[in-house]
PDB file of N, CA and C in Angstrom:
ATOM      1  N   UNK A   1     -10.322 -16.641 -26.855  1.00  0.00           N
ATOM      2  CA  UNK A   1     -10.547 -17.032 -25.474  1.00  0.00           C
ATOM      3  C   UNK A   1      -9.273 -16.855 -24.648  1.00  0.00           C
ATOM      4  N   UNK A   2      -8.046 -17.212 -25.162  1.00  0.00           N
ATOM      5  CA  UNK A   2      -6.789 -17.461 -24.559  1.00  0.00           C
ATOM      6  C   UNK A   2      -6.198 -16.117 -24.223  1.00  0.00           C
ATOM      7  N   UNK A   3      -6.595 -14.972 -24.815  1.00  0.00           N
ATOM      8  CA  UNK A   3      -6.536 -13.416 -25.073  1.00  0.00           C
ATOM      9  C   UNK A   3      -6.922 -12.735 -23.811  1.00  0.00           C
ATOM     10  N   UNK A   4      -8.389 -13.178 -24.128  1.00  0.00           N
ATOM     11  CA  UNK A   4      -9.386 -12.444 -22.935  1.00  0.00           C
ATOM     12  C   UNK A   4      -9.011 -13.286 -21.527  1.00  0.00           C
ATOM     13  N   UNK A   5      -8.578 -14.501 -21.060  1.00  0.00           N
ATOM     14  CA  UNK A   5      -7.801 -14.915 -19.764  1.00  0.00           C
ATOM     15  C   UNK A   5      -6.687 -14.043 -19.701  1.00  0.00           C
ATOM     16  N   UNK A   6      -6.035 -13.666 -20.929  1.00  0.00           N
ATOM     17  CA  UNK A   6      -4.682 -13.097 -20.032  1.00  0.00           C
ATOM     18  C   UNK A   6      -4.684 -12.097 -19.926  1.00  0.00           C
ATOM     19  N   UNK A   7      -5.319 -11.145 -20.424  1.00  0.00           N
ATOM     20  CA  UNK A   7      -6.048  -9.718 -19.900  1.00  0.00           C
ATOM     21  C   UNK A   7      -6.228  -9.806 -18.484  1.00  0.00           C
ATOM     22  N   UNK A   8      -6.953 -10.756 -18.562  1.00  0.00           N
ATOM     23  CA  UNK A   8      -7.362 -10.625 -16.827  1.00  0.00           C
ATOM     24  C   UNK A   8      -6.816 -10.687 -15.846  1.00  0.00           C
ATOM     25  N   UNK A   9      -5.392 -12.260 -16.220  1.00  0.00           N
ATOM     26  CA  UNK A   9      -4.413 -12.037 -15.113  1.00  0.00           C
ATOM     27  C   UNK A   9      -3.613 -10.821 -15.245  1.00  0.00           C
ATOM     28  N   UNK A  10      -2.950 -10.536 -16.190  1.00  0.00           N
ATOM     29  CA  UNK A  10      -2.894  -9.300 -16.601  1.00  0.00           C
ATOM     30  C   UNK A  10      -3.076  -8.068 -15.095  1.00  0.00           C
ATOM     31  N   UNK A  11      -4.468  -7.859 -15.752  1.00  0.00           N
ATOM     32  CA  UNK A  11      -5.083  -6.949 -15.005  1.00  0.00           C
ATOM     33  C   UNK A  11      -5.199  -7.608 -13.443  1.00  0.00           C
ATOM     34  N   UNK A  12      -5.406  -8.658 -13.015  1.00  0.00           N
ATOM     35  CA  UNK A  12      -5.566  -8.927 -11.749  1.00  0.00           C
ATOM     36  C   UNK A  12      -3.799  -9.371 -10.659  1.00  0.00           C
ATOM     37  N   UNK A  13      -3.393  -8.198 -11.825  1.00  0.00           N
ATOM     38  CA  UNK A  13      -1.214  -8.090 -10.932  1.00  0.00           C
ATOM     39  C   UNK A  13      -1.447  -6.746 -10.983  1.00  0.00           C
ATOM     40  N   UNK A  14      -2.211  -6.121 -11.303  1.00  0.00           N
ATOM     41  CA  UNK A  14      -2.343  -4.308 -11.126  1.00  0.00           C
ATOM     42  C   UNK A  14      -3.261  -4.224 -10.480  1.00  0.00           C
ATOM     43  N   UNK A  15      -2.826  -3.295  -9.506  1.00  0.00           N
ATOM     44  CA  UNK A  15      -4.002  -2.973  -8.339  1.00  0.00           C
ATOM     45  C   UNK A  15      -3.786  -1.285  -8.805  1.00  0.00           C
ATOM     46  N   UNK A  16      -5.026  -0.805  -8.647  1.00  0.00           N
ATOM     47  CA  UNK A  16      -5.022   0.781  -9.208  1.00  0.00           C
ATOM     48  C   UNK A  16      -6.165   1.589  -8.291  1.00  0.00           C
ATOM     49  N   UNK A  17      -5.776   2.542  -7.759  1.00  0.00           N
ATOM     50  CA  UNK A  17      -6.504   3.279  -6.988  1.00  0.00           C
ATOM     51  C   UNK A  17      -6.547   4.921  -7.960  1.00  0.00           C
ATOM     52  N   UNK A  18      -7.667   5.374  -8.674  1.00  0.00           N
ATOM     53  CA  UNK A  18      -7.026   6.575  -9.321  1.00  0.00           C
ATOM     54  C   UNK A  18      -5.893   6.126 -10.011  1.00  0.00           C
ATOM     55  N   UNK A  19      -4.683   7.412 -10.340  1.00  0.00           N
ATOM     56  CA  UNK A  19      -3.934   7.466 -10.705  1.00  0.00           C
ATOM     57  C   UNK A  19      -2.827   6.912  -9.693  1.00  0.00           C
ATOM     58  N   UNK A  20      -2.490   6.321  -9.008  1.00  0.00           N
ATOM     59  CA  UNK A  20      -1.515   5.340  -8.325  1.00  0.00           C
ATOM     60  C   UNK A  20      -2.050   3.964  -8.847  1.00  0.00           C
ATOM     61  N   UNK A  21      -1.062   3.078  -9.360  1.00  0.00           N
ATOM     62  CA  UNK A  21      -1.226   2.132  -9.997  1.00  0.00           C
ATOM     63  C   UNK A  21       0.262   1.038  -8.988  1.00  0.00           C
ATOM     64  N   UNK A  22      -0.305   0.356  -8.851  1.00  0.00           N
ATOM     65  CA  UNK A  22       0.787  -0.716  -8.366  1.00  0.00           C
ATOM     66  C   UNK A  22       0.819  -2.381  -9.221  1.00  0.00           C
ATOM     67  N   UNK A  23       2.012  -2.439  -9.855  1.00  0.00           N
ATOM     68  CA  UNK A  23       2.484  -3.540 -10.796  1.00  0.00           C
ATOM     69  C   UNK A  23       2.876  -4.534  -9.513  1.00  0.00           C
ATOM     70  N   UNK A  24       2.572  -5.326  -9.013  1.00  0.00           N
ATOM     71  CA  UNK A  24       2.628  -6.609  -8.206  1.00  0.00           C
ATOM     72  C   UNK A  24       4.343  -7.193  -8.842  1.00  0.00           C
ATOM     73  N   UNK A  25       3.953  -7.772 -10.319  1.00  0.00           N
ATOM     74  CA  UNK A  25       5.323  -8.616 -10.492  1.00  0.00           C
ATOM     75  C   UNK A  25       6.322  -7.516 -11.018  1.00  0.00           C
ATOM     76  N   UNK A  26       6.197  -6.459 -11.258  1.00  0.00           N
ATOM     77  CA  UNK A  26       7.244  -6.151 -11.329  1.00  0.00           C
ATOM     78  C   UNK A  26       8.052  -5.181 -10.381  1.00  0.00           C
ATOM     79  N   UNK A  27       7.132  -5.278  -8.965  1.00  0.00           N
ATOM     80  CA  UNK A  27       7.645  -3.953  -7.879  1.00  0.00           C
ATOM     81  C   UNK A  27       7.895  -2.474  -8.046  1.00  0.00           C
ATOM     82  N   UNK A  28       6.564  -2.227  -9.220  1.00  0.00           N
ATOM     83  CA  UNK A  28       6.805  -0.799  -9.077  1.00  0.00           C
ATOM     84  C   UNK A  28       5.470  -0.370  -8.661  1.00  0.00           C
ATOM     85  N   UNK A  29       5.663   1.035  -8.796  1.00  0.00           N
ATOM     86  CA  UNK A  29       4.470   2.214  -8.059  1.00  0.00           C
ATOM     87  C   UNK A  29       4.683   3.280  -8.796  1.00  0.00           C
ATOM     88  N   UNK A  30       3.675   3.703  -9.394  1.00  0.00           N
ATOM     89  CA  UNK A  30       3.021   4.857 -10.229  1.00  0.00           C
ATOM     90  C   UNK A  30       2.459   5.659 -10.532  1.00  0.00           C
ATOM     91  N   UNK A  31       2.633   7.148 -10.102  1.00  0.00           N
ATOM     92  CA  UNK A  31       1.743   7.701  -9.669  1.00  0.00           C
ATOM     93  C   UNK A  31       1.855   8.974 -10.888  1.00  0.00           C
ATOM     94  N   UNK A  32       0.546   9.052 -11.489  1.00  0.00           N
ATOM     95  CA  UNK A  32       0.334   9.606 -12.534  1.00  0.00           C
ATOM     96  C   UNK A  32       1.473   9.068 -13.862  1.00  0.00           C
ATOM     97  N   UNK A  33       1.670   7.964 -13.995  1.00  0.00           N
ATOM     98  CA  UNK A  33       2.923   7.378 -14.977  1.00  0.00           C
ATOM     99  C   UNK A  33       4.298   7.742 -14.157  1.00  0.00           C
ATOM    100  N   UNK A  34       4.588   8.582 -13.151  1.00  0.00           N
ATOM    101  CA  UNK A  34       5.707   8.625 -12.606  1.00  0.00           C
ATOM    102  C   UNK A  34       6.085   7.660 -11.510  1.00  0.00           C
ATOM    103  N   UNK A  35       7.627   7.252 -12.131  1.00  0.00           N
ATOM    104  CA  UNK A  35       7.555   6.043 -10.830  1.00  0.00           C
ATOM    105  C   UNK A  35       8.259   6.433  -9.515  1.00  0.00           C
ATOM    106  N   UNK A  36       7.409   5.833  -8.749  1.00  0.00           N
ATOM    107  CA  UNK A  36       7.753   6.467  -7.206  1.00  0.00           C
ATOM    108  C   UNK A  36       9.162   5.377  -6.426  1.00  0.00           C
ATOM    109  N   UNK A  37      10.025   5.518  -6.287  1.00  0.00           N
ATOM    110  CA  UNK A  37      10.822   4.678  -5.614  1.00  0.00           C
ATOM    111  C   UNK A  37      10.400   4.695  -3.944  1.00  0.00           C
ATOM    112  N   UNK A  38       9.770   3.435  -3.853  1.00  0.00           N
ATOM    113  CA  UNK A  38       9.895   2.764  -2.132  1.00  0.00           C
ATOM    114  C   UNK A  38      10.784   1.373  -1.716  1.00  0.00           C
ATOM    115  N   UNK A  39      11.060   1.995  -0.346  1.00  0.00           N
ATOM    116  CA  UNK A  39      12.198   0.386   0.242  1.00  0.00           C
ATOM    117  C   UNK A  39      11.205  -0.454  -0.086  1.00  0.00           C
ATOM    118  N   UNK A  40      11.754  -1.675   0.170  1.00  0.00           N
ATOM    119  CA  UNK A  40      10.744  -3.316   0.125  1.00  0.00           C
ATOM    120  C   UNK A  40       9.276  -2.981   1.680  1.00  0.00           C
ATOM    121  N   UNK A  41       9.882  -2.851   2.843  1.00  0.00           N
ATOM    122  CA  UNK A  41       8.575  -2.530   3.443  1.00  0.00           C
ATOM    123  C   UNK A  41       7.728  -1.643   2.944  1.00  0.00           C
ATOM    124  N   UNK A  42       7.883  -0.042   2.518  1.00  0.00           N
ATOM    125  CA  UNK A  42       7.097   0.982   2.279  1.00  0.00           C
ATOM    126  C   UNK A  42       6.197   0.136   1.095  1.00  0.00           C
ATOM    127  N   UNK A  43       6.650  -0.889   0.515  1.00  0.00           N
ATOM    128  CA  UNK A  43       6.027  -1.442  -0.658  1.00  0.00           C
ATOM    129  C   UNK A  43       5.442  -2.235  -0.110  1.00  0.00           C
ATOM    130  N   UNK A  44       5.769  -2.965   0.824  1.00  0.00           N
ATOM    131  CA  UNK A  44       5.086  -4.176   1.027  1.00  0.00           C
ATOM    132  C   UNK A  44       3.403  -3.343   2.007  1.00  0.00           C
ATOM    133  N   UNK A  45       3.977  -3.008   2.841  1.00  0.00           N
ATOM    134  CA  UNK A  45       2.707  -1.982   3.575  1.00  0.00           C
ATOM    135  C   UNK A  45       1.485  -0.729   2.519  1.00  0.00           C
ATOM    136  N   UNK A  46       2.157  -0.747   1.219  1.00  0.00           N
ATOM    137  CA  UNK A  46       0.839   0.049   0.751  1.00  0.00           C
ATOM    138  C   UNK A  46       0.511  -1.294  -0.039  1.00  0.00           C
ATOM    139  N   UNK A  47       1.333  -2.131  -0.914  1.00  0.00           N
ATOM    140  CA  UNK A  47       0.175  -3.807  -1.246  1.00  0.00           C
ATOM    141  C   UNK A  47      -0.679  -4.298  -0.228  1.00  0.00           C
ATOM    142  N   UNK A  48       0.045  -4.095   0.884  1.00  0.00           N
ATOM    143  CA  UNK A  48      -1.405  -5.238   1.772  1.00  0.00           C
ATOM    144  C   UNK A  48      -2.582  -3.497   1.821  1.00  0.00           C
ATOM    145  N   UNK A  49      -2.348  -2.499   2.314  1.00  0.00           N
ATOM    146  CA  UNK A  49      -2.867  -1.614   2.717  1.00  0.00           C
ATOM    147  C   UNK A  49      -4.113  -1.604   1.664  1.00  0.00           C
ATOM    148  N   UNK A  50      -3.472  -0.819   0.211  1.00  0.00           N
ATOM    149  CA  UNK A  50      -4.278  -0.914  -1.091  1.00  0.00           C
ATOM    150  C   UNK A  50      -5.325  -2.357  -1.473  1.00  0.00           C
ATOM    151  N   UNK A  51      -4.884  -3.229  -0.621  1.00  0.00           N
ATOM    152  CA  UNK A  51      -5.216  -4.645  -1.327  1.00  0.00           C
ATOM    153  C   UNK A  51      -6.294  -4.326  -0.384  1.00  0.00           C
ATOM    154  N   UNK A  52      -6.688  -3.944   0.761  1.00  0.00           N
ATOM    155  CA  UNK A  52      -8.101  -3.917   1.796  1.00  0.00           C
ATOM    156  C   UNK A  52      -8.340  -2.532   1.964  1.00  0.00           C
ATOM    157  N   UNK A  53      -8.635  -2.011   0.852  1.00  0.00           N
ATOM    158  CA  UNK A  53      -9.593  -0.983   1.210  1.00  0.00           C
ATOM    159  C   UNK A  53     -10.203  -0.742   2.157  1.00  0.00           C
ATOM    160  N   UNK A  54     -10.232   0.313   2.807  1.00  0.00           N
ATOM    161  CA  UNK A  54     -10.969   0.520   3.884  1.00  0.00           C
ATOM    162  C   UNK A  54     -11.332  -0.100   5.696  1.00  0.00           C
ATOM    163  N   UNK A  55     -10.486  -1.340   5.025  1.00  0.00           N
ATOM    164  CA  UNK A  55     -10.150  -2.038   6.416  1.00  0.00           C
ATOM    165  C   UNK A  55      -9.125  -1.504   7.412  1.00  0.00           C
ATOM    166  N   UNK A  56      -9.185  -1.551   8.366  1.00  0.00           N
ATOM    167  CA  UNK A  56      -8.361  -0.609   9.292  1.00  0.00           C
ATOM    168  C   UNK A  56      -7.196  -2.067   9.863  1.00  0.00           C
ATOM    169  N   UNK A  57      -6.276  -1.540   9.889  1.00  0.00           N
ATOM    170  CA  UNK A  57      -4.826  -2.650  10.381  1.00  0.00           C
ATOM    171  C   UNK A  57      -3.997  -2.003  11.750  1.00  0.00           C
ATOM    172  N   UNK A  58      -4.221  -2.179  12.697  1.00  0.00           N
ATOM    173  CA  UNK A  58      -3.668  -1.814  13.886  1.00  0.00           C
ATOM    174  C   UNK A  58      -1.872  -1.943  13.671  1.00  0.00           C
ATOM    175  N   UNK A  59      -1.282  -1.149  14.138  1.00  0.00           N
ATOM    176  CA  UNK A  59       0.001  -1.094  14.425  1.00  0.00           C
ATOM    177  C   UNK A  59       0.353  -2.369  14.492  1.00  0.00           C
ATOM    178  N   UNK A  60      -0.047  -3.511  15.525  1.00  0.00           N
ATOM    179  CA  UNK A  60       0.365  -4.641  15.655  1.00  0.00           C
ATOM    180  C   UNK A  60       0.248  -5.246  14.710  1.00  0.00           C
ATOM    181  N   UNK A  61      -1.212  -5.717  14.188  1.00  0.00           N
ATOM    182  CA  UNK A  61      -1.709  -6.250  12.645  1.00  0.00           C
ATOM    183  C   UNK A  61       0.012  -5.860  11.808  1.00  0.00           C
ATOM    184  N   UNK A  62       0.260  -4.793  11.551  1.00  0.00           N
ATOM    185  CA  UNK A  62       0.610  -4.305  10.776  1.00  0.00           C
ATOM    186  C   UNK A  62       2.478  -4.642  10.853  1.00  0.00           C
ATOM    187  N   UNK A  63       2.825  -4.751  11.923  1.00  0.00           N
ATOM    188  CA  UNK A  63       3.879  -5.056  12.480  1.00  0.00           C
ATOM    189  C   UNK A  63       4.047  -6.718  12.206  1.00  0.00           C
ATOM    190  N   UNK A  64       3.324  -7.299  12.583  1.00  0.00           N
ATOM    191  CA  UNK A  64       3.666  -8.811  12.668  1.00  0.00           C
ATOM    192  C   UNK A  64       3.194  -9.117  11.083  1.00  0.00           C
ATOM    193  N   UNK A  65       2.884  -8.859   9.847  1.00  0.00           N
ATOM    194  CA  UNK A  65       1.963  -9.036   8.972  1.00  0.00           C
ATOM    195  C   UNK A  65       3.349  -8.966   7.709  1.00  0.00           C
ATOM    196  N   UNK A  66       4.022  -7.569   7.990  1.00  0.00           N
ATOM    197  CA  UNK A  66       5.214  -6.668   7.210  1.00  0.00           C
ATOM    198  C   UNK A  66       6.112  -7.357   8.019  1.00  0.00           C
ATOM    199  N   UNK A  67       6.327  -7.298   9.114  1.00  0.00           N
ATOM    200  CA  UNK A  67       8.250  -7.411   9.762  1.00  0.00           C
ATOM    201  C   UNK A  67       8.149  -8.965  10.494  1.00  0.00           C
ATOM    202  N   UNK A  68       7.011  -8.903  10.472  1.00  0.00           N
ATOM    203  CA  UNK A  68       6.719 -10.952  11.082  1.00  0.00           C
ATOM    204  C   UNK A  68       6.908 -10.749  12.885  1.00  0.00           C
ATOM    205  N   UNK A  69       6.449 -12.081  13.298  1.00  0.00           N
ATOM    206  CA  UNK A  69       6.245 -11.997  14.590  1.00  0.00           C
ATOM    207  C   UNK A  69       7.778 -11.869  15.602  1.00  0.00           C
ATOM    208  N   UNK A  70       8.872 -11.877  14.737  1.00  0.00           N
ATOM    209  CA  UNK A  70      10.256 -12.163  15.797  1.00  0.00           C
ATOM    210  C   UNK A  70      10.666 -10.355  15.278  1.00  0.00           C
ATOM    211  N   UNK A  71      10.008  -9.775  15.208  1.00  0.00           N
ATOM    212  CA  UNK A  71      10.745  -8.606  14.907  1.00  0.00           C
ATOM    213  C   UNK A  71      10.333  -8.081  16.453  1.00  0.00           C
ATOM    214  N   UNK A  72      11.429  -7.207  16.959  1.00  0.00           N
ATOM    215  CA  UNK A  72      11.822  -6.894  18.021  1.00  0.00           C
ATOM    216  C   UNK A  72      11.462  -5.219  18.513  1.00  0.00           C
ATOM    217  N   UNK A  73      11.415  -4.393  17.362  1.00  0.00           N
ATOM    218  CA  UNK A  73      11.100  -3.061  17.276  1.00  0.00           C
ATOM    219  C   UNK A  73       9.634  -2.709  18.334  1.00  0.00           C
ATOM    220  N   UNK A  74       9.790  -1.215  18.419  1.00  0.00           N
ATOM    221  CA  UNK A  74       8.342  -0.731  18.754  1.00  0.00           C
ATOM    222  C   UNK A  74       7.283  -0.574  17.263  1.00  0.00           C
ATOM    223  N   UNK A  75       6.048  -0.224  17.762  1.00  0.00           N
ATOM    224  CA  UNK A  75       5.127  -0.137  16.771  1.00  0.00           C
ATOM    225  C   UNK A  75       5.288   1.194  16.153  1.00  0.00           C
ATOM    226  N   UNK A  76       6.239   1.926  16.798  1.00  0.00           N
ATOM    227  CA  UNK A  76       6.277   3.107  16.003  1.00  0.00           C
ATOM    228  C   UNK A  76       7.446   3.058  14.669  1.00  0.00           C
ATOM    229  N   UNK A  77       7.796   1.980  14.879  1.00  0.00           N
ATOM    230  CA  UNK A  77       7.959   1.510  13.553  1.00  0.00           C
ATOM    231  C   UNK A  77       7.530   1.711  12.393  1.00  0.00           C
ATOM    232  N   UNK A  78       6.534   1.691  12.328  1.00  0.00           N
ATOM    233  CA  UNK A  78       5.190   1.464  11.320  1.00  0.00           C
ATOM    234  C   UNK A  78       5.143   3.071  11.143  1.00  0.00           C
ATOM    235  N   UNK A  79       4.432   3.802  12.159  1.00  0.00           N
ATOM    236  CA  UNK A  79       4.379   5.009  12.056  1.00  0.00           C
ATOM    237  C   UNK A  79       5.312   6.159  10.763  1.00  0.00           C
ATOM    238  N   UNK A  80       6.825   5.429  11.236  1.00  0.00           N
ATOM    239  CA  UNK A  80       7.694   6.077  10.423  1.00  0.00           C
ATOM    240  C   UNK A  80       7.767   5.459   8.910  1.00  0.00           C
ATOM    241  N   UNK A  81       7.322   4.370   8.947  1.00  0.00           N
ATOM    242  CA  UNK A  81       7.024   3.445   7.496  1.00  0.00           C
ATOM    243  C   UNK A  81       6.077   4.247   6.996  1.00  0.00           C
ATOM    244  N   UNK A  82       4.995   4.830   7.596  1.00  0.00           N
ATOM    245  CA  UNK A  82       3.908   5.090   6.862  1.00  0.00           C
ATOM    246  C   UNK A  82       4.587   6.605   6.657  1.00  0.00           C
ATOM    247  N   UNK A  83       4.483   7.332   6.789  1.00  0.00           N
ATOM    248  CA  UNK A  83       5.131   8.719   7.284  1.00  0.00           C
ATOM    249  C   UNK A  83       6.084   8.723   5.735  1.00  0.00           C
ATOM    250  N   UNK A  84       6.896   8.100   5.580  1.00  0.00           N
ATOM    251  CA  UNK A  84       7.708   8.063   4.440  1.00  0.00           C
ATOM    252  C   UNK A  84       7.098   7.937   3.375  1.00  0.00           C
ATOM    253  N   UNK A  85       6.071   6.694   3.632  1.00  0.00           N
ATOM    254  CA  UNK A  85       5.346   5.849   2.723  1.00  0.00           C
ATOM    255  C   UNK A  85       4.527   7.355   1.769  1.00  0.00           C
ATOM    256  N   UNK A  86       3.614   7.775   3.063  1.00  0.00           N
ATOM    257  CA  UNK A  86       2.641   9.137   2.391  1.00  0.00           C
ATOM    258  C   UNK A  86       3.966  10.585   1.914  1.00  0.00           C
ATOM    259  N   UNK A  87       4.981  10.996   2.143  1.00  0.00           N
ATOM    260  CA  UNK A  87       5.745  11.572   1.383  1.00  0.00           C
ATOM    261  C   UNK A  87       6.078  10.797   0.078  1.00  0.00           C
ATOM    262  N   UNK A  88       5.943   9.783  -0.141  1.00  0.00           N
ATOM    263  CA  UNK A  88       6.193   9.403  -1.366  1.00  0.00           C
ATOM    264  C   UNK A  88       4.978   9.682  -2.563  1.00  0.00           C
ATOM    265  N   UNK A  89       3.913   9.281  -1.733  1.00  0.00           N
ATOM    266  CA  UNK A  89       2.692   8.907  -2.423  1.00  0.00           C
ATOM    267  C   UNK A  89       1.812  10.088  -2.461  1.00  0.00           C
ATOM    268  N   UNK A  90       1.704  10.586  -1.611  1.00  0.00           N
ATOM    269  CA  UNK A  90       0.578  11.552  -1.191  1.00  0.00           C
ATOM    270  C   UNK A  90       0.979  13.202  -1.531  1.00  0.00           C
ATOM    271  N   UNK A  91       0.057  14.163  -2.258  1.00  0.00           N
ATOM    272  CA  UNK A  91       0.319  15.702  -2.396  1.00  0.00           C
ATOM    273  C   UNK A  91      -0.801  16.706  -1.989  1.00  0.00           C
ATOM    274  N   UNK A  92      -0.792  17.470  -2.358  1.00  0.00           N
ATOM    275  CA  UNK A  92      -2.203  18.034  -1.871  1.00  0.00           C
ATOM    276  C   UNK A  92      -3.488  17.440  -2.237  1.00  0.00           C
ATOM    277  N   UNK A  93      -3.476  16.499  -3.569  1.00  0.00           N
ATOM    278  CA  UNK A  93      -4.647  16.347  -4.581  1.00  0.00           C
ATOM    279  C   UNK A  93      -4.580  15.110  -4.423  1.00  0.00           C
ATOM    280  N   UNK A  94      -4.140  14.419  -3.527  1.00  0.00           N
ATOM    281  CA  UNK A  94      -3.694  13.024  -3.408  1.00  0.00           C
ATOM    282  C   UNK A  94      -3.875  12.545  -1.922  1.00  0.00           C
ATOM    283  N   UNK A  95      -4.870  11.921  -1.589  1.00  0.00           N
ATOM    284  CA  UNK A  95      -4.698  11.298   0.071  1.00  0.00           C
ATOM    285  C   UNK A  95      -5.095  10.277  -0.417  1.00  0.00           C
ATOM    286  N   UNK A  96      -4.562   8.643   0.499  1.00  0.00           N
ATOM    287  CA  UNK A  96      -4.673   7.825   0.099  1.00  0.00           C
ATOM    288  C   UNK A  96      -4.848   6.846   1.717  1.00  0.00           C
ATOM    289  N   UNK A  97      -3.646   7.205   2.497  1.00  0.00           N
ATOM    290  CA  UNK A  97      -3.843   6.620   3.706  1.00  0.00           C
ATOM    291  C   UNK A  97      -4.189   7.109   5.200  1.00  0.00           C
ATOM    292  N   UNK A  98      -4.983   6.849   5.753  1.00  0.00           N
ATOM    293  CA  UNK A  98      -5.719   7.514   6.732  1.00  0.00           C
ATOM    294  C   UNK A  98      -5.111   7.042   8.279  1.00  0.00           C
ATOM    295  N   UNK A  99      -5.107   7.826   8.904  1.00  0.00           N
ATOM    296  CA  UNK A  99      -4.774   7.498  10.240  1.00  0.00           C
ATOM    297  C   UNK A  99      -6.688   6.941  11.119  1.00  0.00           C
ATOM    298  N   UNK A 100      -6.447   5.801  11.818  1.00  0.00           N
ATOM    299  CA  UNK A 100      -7.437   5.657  12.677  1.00  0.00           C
ATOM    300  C   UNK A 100      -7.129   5.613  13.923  1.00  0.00           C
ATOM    301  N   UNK A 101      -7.737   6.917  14.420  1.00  0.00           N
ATOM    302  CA  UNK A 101      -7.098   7.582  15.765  1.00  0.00           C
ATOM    303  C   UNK A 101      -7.138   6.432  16.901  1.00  0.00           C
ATOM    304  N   UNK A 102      -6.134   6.094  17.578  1.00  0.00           N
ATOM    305  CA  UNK A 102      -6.051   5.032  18.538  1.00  0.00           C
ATOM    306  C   UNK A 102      -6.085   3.525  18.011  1.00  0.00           C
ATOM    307  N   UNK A 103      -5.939   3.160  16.518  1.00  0.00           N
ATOM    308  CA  UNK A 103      -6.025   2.027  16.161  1.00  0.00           C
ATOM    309  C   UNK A 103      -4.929   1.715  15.361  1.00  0.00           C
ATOM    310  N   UNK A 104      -4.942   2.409  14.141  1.00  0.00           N
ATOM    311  CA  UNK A 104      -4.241   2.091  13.272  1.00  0.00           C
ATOM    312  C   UNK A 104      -3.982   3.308  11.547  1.00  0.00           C
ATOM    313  N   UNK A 105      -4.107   2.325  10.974  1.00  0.00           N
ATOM    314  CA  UNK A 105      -4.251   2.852   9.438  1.00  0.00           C
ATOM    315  C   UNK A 105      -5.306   2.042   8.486  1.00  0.00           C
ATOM    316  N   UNK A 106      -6.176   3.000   7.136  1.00  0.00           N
ATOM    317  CA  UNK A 106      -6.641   2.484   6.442  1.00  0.00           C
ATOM    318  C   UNK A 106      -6.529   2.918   5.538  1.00  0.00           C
ATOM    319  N   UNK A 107      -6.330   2.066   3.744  1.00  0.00           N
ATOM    320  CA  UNK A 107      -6.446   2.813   2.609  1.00  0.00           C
ATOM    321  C   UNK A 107      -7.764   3.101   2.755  1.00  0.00           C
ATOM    322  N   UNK A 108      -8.070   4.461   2.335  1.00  0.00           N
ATOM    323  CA  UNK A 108      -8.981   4.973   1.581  1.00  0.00           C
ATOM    324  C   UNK A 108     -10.120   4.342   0.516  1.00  0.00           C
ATOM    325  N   UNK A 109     -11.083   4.274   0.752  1.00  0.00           N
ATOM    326  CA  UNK A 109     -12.294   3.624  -0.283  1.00  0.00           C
ATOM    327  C   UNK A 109     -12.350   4.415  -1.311  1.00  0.00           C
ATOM    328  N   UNK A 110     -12.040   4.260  -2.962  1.00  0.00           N
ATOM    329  CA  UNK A 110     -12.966   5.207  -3.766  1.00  0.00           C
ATOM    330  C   UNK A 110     -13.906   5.117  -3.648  1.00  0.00           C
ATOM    331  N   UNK A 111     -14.428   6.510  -4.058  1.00  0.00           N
ATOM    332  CA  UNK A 111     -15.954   6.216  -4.272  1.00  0.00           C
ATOM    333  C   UNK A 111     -16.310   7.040  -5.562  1.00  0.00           C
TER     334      UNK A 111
END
């Protein structure tokens, strides 16, 4: 019994989309077993991103959520977060985060 619980928490600190795998406690990112180095935001913005599938997060959402409400920057902030974020993550065989024209960003749903 004590086995099959910790499997689960286990498994419920890995969030896995395909072959990108994200380890929660230990701050890494994995893409095909290779580990991808991101700053603390680029990380923190694909956990919440990956964590809501398909939900769309407006620049602002996204700004006050990652950098908190006293951060002072424009929203294109984010833009360049993400921008880095998908050179890290993303190749030809690989899309993961979507632009929503005039809104924001969304991870991608498998299907």
């Amino acid at each position: 019994m004590y086995k099959k619980q910790q499997d689960r928490t286990a498994r419920s600190k890995l969030i896995k989309h395909g072959d990108l795998v994200i380890d929660l406690p230990k701050y890494e990112v994995r893409q095909a077993g290779r580990l991808i180095v991101l700053t603390l935001k680029e990380y923190e913005l694909l956990c919440l991103l990956s964590s809501n599938p398909g939900k769309v997060f407006s620049r602002e959402a996204l700004l006050n959520k990652i950098w908190g409400y006293n951060y002072f920057g424009g929203a294109r902030t984010v833009d360049v977060h993400i921008t880095r974020l998908r050179n890290k993550i993303e190749d030809g065989s690989h899309s993961f985060i979507e632009t929503v024209r005039g809104v924001g960003y969304r991870f991608k749903e498998l299907v």
